[in-house]
Protein backbone atom coordinates (compact mmCIF):
# COMPACT_ATOMS: atom_id res chain seq x y z
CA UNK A 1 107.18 117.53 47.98
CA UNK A 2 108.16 116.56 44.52
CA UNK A 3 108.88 112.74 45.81
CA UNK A 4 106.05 112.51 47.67
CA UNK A 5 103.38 112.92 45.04
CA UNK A 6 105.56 111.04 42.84
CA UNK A 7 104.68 108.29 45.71
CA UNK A 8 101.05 109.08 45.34
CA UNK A 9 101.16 108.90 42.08
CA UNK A 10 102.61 105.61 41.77
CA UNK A 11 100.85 103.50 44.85
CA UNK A 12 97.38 105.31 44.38
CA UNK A 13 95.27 106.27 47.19
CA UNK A 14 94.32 103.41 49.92
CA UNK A 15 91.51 103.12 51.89
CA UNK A 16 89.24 100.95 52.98
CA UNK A 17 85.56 100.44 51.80
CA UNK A 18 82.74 102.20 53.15
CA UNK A 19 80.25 99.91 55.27
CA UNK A 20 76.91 98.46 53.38
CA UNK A 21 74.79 100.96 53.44
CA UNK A 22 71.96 98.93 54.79
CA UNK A 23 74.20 97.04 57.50
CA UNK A 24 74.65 100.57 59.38
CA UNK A 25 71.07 101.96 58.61
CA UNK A 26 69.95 98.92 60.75
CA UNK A 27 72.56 99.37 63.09
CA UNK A 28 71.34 102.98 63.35
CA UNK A 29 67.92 102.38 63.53
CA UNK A 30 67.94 99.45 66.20
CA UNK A 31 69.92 101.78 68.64
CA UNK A 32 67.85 105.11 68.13
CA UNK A 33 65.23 102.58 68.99
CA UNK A 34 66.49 101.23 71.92
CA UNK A 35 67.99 104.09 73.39
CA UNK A 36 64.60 105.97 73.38
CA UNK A 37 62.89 103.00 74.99
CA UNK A 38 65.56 102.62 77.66
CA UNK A 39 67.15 106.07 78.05
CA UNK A 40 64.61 108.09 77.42
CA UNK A 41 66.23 109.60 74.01
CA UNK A 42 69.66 110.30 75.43
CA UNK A 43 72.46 107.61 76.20
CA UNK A 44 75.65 109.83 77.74
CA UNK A 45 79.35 107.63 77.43
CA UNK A 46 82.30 108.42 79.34
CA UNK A 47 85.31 107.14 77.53
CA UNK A 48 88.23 106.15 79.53
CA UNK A 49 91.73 105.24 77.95
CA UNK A 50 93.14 103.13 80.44
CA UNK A 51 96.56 102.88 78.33
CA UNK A 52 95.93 102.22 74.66
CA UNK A 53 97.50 103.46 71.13
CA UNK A 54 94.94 104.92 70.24
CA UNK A 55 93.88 103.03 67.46
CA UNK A 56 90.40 102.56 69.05
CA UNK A 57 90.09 105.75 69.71
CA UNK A 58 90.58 107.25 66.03
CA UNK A 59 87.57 105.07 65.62
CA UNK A 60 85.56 106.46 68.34
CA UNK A 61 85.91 109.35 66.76
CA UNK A 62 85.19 108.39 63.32
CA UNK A 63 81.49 107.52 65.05
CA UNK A 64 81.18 110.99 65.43
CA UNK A 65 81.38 112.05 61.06
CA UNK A 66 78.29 112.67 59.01
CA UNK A 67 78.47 109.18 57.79
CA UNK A 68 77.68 107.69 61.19
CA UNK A 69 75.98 110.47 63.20
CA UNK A 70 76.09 109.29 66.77
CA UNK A 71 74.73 112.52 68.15
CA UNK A 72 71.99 112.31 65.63
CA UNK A 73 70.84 108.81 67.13
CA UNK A 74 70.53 110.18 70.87
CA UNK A 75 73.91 109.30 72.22
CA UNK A 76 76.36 111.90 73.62
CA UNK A 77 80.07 111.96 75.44
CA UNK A 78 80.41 113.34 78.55
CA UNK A 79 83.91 114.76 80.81
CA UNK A 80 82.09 113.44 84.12
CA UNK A 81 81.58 110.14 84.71
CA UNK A 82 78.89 111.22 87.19
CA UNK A 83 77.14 111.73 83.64
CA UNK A 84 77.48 108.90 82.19
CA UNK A 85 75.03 105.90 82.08
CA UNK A 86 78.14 103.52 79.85
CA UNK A 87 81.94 103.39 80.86
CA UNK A 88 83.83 102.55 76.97
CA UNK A 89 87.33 101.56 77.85
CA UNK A 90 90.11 101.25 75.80
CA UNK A 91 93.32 99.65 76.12
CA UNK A 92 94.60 97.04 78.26
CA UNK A 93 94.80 98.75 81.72
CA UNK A 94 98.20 100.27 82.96
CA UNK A 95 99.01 100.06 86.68
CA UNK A 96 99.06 103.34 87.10
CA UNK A 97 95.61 103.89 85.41
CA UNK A 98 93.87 101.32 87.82
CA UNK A 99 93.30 103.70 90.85
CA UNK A 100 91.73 106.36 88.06
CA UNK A 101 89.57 103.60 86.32
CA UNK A 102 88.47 102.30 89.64
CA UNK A 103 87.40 106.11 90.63
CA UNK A 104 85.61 106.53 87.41
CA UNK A 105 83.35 103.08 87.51
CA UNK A 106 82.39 103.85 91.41
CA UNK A 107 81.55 107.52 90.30
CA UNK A 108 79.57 106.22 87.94
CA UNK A 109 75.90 106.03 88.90
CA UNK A 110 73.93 102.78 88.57
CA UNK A 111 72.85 101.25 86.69
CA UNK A 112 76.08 101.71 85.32
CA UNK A 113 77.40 99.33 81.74
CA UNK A 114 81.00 98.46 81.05
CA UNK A 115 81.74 98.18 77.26
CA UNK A 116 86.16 96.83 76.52
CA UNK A 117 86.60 98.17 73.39
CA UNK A 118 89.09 96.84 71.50
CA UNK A 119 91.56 93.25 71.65
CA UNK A 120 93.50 95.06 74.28
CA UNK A 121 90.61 95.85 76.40
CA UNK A 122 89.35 92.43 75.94
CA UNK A 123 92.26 90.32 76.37
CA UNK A 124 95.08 92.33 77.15
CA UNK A 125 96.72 92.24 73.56
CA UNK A 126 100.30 92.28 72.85
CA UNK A 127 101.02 93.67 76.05
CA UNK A 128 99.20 91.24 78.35
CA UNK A 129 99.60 91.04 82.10
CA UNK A 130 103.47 92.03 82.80
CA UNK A 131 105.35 94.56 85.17
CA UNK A 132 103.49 97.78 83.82
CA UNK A 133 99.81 96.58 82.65
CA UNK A 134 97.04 94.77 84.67
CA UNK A 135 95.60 93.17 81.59
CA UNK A 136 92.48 93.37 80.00
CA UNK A 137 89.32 95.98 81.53
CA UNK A 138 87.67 92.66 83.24
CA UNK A 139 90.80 92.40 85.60
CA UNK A 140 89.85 95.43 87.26
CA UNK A 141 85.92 96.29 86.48
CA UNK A 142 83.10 93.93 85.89
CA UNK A 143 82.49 94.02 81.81
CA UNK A 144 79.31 93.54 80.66
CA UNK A 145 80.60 93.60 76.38
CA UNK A 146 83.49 93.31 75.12
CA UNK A 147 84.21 94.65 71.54
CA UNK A 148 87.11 92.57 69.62
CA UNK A 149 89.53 94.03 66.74
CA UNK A 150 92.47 95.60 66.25
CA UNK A 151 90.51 98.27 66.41
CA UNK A 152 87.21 97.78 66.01
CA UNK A 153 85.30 99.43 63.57
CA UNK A 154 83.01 102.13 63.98
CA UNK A 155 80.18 99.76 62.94
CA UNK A 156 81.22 97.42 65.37
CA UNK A 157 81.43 99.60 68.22
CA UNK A 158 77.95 100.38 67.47
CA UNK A 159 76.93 97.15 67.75
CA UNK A 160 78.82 96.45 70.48
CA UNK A 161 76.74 99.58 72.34
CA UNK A 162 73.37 98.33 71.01
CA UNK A 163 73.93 95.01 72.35
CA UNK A 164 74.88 96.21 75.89
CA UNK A 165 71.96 98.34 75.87
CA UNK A 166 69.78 95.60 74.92
């Protein structure tokens, strides 16, 4: 215990910088906006992890904090894709999560939007196309956004939802 504040102590505490305040109050604004024009006040997301580190999803769930209040602006995750109005994939997509990701987008009802989140989901990644993955999300479902970065940041993914929405 002893060395480890002794570490603390020495490097200091790292983290990154919050977002602009007005960058995400625009964000935030611009997608309550849309989503009660389009989805009537309520967009519902079904996230699938089709074989990722889950980088992308600690970020996911950072959208979810106080700070960027993603039930506050109308939007909600849901177990049942049947639910959902936007699939958010993560990961580049493992052959034995194709079948399951496949299931999900046709149980999906239309009209039904495809967000790859994250450089895996988007262009495979490190692991690329080899003996166990398929690649990136667009190998297997139509995409309609794709959300770069290693992972992307909660701002980001924001956008990235705003724009499909738009």
């Amino acid at each position: 215990m002893f060395q480890l504040l002794k570490q603390i102590a020495i490097i200091g505490i790292k983290t990154e910088p919050a977002p602009a305040p007005d960058e995400s109050l625009r964000v935030s604004k611009a997608l309550s906006a849309q989503i009660a024009k389009r989805f009537h006040g309520a967009l519902t997301i079904r996230h699938v992890d089709a074989g990722s580190c889950n980088g992308c999803e600690l970020e996911i769930n950072a959208l979810n904090n106080p700070y960027y209040n993603l039930e506050g602006l109308g939007i909600r995750f849901v177990a049942s894709p049947r639910h959902a109005d936007m699939l958010l994939v993560t990961g580049p997509v493992s052959r034995h999560m194709e079948l399951a990701l496949k299931r999900t987008y046709d149980a999906t009802p239309e009209p039904k939007l495809v967000v790859a989140l994250g450089e895996c989901a988007c262009t495979g990644g490190i692991y690329g196309e080899s003996y166990a993955t398929l690649g990136r999300v667009s190998n297997v479902l139509p995409v309609d956004i794709c959300v770069s970065g290693c992972p992307p940041t909660p701002l980001a993914i924001m956008q990235g939802i705003l724009t499909a929405i738009t």
